[in-house]
C-alpha atoms as a PDB file:
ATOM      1  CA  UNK A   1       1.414 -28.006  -8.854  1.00  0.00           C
ATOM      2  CA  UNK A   2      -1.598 -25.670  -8.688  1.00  0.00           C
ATOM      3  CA  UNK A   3       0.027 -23.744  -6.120  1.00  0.00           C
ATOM      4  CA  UNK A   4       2.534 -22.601  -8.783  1.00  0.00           C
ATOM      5  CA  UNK A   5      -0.077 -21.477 -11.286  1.00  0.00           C
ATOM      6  CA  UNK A   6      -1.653 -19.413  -8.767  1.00  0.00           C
ATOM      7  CA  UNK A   7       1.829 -18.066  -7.957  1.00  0.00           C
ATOM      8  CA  UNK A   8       2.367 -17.122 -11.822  1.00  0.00           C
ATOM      9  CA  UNK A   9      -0.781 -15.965 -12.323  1.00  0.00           C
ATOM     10  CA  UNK A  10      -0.115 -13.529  -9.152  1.00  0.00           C
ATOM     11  CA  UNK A  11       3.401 -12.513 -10.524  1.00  0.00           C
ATOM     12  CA  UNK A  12       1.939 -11.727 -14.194  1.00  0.00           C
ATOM     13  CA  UNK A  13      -0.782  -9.509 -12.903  1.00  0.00           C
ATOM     14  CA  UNK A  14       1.161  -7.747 -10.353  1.00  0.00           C
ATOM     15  CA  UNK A  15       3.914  -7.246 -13.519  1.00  0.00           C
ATOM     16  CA  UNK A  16       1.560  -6.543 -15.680  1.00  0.00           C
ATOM     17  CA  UNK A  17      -0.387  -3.786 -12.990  1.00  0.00           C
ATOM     18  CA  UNK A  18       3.258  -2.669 -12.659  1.00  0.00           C
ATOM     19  CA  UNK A  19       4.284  -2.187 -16.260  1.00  0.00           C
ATOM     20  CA  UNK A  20       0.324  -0.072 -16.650  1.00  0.00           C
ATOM     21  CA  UNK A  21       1.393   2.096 -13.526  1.00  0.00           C
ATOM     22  CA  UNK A  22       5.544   2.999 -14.908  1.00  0.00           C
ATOM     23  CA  UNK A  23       4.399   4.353 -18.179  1.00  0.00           C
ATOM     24  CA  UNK A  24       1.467   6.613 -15.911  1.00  0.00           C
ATOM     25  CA  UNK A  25       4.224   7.451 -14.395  1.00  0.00           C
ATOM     26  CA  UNK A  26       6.805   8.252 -17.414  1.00  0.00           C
ATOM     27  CA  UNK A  27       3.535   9.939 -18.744  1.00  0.00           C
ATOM     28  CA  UNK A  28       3.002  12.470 -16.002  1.00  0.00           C
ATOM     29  CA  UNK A  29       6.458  13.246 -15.988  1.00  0.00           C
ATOM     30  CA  UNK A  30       6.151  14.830 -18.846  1.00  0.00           C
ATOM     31  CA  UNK A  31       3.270  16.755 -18.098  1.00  0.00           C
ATOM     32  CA  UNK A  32       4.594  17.288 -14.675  1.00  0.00           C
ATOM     33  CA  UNK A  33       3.690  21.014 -15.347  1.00  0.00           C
ATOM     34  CA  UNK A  34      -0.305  19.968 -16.460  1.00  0.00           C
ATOM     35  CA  UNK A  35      -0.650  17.123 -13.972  1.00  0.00           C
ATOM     36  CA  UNK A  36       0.296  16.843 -10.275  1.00  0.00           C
ATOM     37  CA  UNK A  37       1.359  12.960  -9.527  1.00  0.00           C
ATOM     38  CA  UNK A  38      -0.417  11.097  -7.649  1.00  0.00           C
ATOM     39  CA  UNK A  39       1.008  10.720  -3.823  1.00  0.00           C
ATOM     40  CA  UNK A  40       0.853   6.776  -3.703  1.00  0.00           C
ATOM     41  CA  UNK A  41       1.497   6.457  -6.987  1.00  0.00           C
ATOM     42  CA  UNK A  42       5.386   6.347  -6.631  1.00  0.00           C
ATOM     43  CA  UNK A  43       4.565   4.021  -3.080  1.00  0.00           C
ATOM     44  CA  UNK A  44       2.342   1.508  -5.555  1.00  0.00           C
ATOM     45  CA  UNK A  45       5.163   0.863  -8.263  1.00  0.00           C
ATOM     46  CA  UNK A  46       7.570   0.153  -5.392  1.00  0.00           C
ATOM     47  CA  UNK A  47       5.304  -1.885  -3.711  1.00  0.00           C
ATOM     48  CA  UNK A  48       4.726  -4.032  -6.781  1.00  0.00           C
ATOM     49  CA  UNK A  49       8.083  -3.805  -7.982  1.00  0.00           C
ATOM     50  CA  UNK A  50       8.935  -5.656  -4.452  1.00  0.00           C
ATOM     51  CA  UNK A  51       5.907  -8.199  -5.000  1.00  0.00           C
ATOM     52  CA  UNK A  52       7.125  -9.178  -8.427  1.00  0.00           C
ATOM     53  CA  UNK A  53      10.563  -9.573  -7.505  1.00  0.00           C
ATOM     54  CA  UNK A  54       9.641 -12.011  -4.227  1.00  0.00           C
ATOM     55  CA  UNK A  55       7.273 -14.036  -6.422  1.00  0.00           C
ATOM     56  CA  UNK A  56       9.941 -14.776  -9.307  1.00  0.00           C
ATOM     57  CA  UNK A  57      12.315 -15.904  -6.645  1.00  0.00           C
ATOM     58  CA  UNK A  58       9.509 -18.156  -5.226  1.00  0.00           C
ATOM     59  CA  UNK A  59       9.158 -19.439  -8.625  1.00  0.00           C
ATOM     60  CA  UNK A  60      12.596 -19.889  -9.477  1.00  0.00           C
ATOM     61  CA  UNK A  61      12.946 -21.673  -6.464  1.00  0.00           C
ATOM     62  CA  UNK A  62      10.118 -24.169  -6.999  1.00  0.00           C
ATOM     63  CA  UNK A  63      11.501 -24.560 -10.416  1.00  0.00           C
ATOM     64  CA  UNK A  64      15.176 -25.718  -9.145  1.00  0.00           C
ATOM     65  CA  UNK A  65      13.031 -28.118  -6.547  1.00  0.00           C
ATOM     66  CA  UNK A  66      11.462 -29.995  -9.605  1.00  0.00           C
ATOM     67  CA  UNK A  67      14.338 -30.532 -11.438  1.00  0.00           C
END
């Protein structure tokens, strides 16, 4: 069971790292003439977005195990 908390808590602060680094990156967009992105920045939200999607299929699978 702890296993699965440690797997949410992963999945909430990847999401929540994820959500932080979008709106940097909606942000520079539209300074895209001030501010030069960041090369991994793009490489870091699709990272993450990959993370978070693997960990909510491991907990939706652990969740159809228990019922």
């Amino acid at each position: 069971m702890s296993n699965r908390f440690e797997i949410l808590e992963e999945y909430q602060e990847a999401n929540t790292e994820l959500d932080r680094l979008k709106t940097l990156v909606a942000s520079q967009r539209d300074r895209s003439r001030v501010v030069t992105l960041y090369p991994h920045l793009k490489e870091r939200v699709s990272h993450l977005s990959e993370k978070c999607e693997q960990l909510d299929m491991l907990l939706e699978a652990i969740n159809a195990s228990e019922d």
